[in-house]
Protein backbone atom coordinates (compact mmCIF):
# COMPACT_ATOMS: atom_id res chain seq x y z
CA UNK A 1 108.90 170.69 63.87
CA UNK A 2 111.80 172.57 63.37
CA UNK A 3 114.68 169.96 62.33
CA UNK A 4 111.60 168.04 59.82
CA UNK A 5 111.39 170.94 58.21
CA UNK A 6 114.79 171.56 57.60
CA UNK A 7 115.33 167.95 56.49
CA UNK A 8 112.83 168.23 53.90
CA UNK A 9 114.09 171.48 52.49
CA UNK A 10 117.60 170.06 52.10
CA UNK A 11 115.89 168.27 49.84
CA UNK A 12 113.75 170.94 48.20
CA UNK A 13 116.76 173.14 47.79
CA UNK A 14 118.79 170.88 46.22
CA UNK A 15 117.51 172.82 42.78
CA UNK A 16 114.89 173.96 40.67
CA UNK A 17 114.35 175.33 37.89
CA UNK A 18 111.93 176.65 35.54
CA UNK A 19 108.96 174.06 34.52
CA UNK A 20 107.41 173.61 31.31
CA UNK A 21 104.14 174.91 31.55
CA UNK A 22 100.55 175.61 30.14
CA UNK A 23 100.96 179.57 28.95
CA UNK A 24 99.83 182.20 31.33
CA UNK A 25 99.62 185.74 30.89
CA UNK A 26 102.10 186.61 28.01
CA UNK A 27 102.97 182.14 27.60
CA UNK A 28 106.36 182.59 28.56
CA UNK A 29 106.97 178.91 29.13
CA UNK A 30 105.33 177.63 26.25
CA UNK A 31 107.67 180.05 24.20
CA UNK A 32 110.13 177.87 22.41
CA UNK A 33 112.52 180.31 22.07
CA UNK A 34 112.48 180.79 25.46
CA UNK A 35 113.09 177.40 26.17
CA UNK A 36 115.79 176.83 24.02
CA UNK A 37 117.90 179.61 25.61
CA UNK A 38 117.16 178.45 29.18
CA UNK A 39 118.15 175.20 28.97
CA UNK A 40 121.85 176.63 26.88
CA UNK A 41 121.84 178.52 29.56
CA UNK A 42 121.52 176.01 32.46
CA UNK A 43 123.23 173.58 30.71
CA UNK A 44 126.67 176.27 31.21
CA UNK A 45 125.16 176.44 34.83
CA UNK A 46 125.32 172.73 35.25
CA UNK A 47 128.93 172.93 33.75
CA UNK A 48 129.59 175.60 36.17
CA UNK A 49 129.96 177.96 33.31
CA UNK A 50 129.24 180.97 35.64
CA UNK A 51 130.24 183.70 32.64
CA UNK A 52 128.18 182.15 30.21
CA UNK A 53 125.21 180.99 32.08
CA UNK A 54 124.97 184.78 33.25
CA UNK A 55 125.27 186.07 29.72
CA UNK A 56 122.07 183.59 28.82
CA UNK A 57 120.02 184.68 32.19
CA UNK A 58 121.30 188.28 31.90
CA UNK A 59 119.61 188.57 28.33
CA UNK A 60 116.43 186.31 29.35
CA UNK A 61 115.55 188.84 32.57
CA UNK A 62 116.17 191.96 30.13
CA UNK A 63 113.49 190.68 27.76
CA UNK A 64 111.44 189.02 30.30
CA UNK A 65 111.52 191.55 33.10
CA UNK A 66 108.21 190.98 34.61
CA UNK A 67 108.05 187.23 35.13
CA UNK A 68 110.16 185.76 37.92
CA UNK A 69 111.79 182.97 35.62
CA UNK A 70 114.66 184.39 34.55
CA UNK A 71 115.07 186.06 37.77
CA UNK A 72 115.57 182.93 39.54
CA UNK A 73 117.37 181.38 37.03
CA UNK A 74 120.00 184.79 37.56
CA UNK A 75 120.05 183.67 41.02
CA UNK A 76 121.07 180.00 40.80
CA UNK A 77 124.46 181.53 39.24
CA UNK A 78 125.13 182.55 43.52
CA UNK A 79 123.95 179.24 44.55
CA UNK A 80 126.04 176.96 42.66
CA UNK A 81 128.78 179.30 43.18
CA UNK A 82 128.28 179.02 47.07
CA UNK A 83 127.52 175.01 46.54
CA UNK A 84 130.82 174.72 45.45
CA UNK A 85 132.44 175.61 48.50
CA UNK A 86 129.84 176.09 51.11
CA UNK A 87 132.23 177.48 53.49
CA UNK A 88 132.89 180.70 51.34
CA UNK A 89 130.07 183.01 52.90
CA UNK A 90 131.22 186.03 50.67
CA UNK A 91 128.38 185.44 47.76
CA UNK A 92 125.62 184.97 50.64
CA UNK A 93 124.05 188.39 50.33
CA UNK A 94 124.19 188.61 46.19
CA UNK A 95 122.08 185.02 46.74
CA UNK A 96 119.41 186.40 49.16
CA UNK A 97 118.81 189.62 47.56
CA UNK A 98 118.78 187.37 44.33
CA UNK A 99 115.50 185.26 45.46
CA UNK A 100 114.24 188.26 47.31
CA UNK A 101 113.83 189.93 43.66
CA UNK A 102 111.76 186.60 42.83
CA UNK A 103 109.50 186.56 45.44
CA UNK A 104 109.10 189.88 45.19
CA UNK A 105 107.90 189.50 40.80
CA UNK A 106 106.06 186.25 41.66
CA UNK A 107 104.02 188.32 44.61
CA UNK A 108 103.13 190.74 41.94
CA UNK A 109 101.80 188.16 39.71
CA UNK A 110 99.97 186.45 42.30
CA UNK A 111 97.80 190.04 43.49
CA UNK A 112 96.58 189.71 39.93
CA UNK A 113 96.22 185.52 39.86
CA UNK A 114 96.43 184.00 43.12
CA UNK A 115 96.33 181.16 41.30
CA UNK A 116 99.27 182.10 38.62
CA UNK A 117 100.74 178.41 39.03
CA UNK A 118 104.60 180.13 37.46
CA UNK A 119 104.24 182.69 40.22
CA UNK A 120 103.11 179.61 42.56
CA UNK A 121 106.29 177.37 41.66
CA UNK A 122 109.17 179.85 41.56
CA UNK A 123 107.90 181.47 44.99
CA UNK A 124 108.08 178.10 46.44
CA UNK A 125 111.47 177.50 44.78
CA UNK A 126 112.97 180.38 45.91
CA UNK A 127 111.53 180.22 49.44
CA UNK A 128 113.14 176.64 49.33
CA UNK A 129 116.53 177.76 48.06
CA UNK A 130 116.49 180.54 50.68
CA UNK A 131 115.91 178.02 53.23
CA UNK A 132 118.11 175.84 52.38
CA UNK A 133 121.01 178.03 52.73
CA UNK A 134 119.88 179.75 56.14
CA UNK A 135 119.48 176.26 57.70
CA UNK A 136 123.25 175.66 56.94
CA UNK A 137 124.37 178.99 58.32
CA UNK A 138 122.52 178.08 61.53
CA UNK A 139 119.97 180.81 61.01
CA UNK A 140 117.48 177.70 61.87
CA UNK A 141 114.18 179.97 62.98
CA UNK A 142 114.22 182.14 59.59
CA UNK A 143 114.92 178.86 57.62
CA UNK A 144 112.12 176.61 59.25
CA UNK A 145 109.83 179.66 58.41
CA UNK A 146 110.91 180.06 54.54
CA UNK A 147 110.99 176.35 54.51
CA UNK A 148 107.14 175.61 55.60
CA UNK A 149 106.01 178.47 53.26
CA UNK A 150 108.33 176.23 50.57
CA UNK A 151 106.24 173.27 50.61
CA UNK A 152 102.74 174.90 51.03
CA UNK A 153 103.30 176.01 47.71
CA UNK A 154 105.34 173.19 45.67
CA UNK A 155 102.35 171.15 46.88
CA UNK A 156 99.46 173.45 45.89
CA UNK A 157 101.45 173.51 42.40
CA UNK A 158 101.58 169.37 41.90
CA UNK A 159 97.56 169.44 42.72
CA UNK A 160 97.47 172.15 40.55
CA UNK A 161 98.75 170.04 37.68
CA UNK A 162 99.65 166.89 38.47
CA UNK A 163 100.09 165.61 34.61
CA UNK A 164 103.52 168.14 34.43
CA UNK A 165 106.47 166.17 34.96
CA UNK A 166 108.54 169.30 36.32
CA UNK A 167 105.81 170.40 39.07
CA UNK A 168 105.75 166.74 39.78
CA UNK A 169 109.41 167.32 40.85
CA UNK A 170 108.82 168.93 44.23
CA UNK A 171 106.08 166.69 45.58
CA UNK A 172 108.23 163.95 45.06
CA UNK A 173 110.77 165.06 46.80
CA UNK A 174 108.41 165.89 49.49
CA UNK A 175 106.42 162.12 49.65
CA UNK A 176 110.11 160.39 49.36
CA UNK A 177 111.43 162.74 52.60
CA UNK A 178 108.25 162.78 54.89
CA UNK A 179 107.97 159.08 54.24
CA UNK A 180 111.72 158.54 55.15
CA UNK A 181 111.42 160.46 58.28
CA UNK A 182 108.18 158.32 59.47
CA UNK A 183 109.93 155.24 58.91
CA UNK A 184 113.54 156.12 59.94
CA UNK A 185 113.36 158.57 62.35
CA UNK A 186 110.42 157.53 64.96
CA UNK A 187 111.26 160.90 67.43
CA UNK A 188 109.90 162.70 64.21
CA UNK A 189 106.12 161.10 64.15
CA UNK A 190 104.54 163.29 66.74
CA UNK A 191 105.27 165.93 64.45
CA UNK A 192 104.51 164.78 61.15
CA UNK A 193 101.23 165.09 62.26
CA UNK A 194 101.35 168.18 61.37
CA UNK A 195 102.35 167.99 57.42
CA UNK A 196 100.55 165.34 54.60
CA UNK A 197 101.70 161.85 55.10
CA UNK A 198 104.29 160.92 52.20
CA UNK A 199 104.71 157.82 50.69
CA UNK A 200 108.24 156.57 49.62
CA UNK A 201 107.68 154.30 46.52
CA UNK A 202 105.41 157.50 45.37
CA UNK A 203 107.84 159.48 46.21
CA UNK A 204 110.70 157.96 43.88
CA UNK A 205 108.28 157.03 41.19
CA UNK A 206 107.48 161.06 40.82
CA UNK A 207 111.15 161.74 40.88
CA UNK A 208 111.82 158.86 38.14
CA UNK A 209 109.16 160.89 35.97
CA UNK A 210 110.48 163.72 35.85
CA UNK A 211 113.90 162.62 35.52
CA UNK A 212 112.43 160.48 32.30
CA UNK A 213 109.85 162.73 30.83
CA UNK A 214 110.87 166.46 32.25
CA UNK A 215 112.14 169.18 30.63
CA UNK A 216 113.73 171.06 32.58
CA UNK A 217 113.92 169.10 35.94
CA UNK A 218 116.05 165.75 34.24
CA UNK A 219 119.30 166.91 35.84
CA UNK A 220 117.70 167.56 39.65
CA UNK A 221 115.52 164.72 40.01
CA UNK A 222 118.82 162.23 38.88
CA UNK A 223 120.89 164.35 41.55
CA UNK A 224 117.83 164.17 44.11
CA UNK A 225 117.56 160.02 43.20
CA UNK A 226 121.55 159.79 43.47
CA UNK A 227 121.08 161.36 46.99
CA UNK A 228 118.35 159.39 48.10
CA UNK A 229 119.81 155.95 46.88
CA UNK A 230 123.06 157.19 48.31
CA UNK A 231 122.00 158.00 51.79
CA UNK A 232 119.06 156.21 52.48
CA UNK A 233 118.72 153.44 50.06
CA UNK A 234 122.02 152.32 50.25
CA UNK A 235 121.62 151.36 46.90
CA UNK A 236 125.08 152.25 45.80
CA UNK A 237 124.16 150.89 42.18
CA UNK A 238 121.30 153.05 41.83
CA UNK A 239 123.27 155.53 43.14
CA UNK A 240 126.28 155.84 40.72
CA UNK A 241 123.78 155.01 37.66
CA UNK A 242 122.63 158.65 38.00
CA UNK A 243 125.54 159.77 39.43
CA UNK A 244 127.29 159.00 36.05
CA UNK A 245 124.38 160.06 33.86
CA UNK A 246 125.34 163.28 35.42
CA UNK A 247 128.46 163.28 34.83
CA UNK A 248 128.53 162.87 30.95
CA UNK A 249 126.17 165.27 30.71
CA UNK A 250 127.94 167.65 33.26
CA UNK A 251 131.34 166.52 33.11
CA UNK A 252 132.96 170.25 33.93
CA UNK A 253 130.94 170.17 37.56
CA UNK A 254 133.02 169.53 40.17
CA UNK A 255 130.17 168.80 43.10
CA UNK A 256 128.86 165.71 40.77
CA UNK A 257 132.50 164.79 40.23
CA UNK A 258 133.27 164.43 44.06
CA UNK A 259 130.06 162.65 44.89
CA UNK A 260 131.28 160.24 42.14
CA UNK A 261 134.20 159.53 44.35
CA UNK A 262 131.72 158.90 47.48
CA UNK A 263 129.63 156.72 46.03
CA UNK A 264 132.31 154.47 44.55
CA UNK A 265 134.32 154.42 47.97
CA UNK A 266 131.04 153.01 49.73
CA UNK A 267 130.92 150.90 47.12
CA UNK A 268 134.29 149.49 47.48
CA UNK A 269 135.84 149.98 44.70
CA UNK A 270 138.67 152.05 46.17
CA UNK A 271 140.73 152.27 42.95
CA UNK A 272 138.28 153.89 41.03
CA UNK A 273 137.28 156.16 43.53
CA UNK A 274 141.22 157.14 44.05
CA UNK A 275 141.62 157.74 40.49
CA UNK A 276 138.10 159.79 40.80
CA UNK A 277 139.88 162.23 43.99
CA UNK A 278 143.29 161.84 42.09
CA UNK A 279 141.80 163.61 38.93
CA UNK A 280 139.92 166.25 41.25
CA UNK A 281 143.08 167.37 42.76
CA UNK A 282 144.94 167.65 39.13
CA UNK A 283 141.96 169.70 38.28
CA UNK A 284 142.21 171.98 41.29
CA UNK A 285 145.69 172.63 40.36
CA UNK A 286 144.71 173.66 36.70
CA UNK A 287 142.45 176.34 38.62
CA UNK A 288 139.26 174.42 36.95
CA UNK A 289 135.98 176.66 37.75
CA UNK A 290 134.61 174.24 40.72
CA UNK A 291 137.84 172.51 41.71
CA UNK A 292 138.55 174.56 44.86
CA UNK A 293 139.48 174.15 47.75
CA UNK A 294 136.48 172.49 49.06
CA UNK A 295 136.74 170.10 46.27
CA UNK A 296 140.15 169.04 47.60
CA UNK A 297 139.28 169.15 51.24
CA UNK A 298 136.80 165.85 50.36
CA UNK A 299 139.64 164.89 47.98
CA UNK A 300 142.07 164.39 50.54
CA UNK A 301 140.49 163.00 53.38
CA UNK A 302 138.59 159.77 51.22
CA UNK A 303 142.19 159.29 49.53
CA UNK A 304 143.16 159.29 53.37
CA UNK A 305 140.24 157.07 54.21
CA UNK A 306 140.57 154.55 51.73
CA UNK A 307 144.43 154.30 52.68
CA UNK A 308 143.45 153.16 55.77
CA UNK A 309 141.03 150.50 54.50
CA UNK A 310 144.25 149.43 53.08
CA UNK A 311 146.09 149.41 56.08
CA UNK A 312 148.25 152.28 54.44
CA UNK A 313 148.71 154.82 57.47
CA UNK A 314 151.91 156.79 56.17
CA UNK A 315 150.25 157.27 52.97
CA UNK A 316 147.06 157.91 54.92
CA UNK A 317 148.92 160.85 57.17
CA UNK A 318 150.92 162.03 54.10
CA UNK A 319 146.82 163.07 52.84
CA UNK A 320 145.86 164.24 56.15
CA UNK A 321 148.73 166.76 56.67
CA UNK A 322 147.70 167.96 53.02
CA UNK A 323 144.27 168.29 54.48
CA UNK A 324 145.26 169.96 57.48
CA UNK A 325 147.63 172.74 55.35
CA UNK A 326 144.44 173.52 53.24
CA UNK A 327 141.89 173.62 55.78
CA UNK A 328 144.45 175.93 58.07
CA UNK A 329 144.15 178.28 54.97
CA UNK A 330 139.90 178.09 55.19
CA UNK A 331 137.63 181.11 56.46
CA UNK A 332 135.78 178.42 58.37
CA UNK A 333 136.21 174.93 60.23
CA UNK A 334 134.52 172.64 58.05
CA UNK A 335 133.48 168.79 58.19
CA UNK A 336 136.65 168.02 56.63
CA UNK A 337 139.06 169.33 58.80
CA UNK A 338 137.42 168.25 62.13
CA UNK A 339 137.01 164.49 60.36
CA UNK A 340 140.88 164.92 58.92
CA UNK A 341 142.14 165.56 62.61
CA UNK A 342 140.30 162.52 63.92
CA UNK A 343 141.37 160.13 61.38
CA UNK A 344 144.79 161.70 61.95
CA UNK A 345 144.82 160.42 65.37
CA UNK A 346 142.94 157.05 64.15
CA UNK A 347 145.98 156.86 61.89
CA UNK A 348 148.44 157.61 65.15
CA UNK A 349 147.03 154.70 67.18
CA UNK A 350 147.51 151.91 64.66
CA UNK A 351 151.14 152.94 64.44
CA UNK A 352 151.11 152.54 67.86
CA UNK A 353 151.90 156.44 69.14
CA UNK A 354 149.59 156.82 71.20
CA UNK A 355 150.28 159.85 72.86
CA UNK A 356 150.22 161.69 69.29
CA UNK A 357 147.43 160.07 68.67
CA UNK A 358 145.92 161.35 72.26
CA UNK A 359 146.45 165.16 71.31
CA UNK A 360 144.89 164.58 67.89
CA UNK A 361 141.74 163.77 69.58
CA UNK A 362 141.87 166.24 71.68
CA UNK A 363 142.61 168.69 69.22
CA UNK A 364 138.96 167.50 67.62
CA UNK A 365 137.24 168.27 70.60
CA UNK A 366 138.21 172.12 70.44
CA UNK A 367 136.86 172.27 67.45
CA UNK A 368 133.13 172.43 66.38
CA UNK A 369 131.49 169.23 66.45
CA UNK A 370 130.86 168.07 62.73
CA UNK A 371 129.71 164.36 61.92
CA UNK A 372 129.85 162.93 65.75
CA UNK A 373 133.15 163.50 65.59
CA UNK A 374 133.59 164.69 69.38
CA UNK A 375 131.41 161.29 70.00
CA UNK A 376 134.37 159.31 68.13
CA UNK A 377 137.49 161.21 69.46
CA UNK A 378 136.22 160.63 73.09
CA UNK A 379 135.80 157.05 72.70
CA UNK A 380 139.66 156.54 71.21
CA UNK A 381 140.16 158.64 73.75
CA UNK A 382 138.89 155.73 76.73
CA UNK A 383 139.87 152.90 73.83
CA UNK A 384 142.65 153.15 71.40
CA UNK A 385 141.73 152.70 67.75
CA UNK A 386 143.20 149.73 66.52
CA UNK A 387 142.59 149.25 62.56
């Protein structure tokens, strides 16, 4: 149960924010001036306009103290901030005690309503959220239990009020993933039995919806359908249609910007997707908000990796030393690096040295296991890689 649950809250953490709603209590959601200043303000957010999205939040949670809206939209400033560059842990605690605060205002609200559908939604968000980042710290227990607590209540909100495009977001998310898993992933059935069958089509009809008629949602159900096109679909069309939506919308956020790059390297188109890494890395050298050093970590190894498409394996190793000199400077080992030093030695083989090539794999194997990459460094290891 533990690893379906976690899959599907990837997913439900990828972002969510406030819903358009039927008014409750003082009708926060229906307020229009409300509205308009959360969506300036996650539209800086989105931009990764940390200063100015805070400013927006800041004022929203001083007026608004009681109702855990602006609260969690305060505490999606830490999250994008940590999505950014994942391996930076030092913003972890500012996030958790972030969507602690919102549980904590939407369990008031619900004593009074259990059936307060606001309280109902950003509870489940910020359970999901919570999750999501405890499952990739490898607290996995404490994540499967925020996680399962996530999708009891984005569920109970869709039946709530299914004509909402926004709550609609969630279950979506939820039919696309638990469908996915049934089909893809047979050692998950047995326990899928214990969670509402999903249904795929559903799944990305819901997320279409809200992505067309939402109000808040439009920017995380095109992220959440670039994903699932991406990874599962392999729809690589689909993929960078809503990909690029996002990006002239959100052309200041360097996560969309990178995944850009991805999707056009799967689809071939190696030229654009250089020019896509190429521009990342100018940006990370203007000190860009976003364009870290996680940014240029991906940067660098795809540049490296579609060099050796190309046959190009000095220019590939010129990228991969880069890599390596960044990553050295990292607080953790990340996917990156351990991929970098295997396509190092990849790189090593078809220049024929094999023996450099030998130490570069086993160099990957004393390093945490990211991707299969001790899988593919063992066998180059028995078989050289040839190209």
């Amino acid at each position: 149960m533990l690893r379906f649950v976690l899959a599907l809250l990837v997913a439900l953490g990828c972002g969510a924010v406030a819903p358009q709603a039927r008014a409750q209590d003082d009708g926060l959601l229906a307020d229009s001036l409300f509205e308009h200043s959360a969506r300036r303000g996650l539209g800086y957010l989105y931009n990764m306009q940390f200063a100015e999205a805070e400013v927006v939040f800041d004022s929203l949670a001083a007026e608004h103290p009681a109702h855990p809206a602006a609260a969690f939209m305060q505490a999606l400033v830490p999250w994008w901030q940590i999505l950014a560059d994942l391996a930076d842990e030092s913003r972890d605690e500012a996030f958790y005690d972030a969507m602690g605060e919102v549980v904590r205002l939407a369990d008031r609200r619900l004593r009074r309503d259990p059936y307060d559908t606001d309280a109902l939604f950003f509870k489940g968000s910020a359970l999901a959220f919570r999750a999501r980042l405890r499952a990739n710290r490898r607290d996995y227990l404490r994540a499967a239990f925020d996680a399962k607590g996530a999708i009891d209540y984005v569920l109970d909100v869709s039946r709530r009020d299914p004509r909402n495009p926004d709550y609609q977001f969630g279950r979506g998310v939820y039919d696309y993933y638990a469908a996915t898993l049934r089909d893809d992933y047979p050692r998950f059935r047995t326990l899928l039995r214990f969670f509402a069958r999903g249904d795929r089509a559903r799944g990305k009809d819901l997320l279409e919806e809200t992505f067309i008629h939402g109000t808040y949602l439009q920017a995380e159900a095109a992220y959440q359908l670039a994903l699932l096109h991406y990874l599962h679909e392999h729809d690589y069309d689909e993929a960078l249609r809503y990909i690029q939506w996002l990006r002239f919308y959100y052309p200041r956020n360097a996560f969309f910007h990178t995944m850009e790059g991805r999707v056009l390297t799967n689809m071939g188109r190696m030229n654009e997707a250089d020019a896509v890494f190429r521009a990342v890395l100018a940006l990370r050298l203007k000190r860009e908000t976003g364009y870290n050093d996680g940014a240029a970590e991906q940067a660098y190894y795809y540049l490296a990796r579609n060099a050796m498409r190309r046959s190009a394996y000095d220019q590939a190793l010129g990228y991969l030393v880069q890599l390596q000199q960044l990553s050295q400077r990292r607080p953790q080992v990340t996917t990156f690096q351990v991929l970098g030093r295997l396509r190092q030695g990849m790189a090593h083989d078809a220049r024929g040295e094999r023996e450099i090539a030998i130490r570069r794999y086993e160099q990957v194997l004393e390093l945490p296991d990211r991707a299969g990459a001790h899988d593919r460094a063992r066998l180059y290891l028995e078989r050289p890689y040839r190209g």
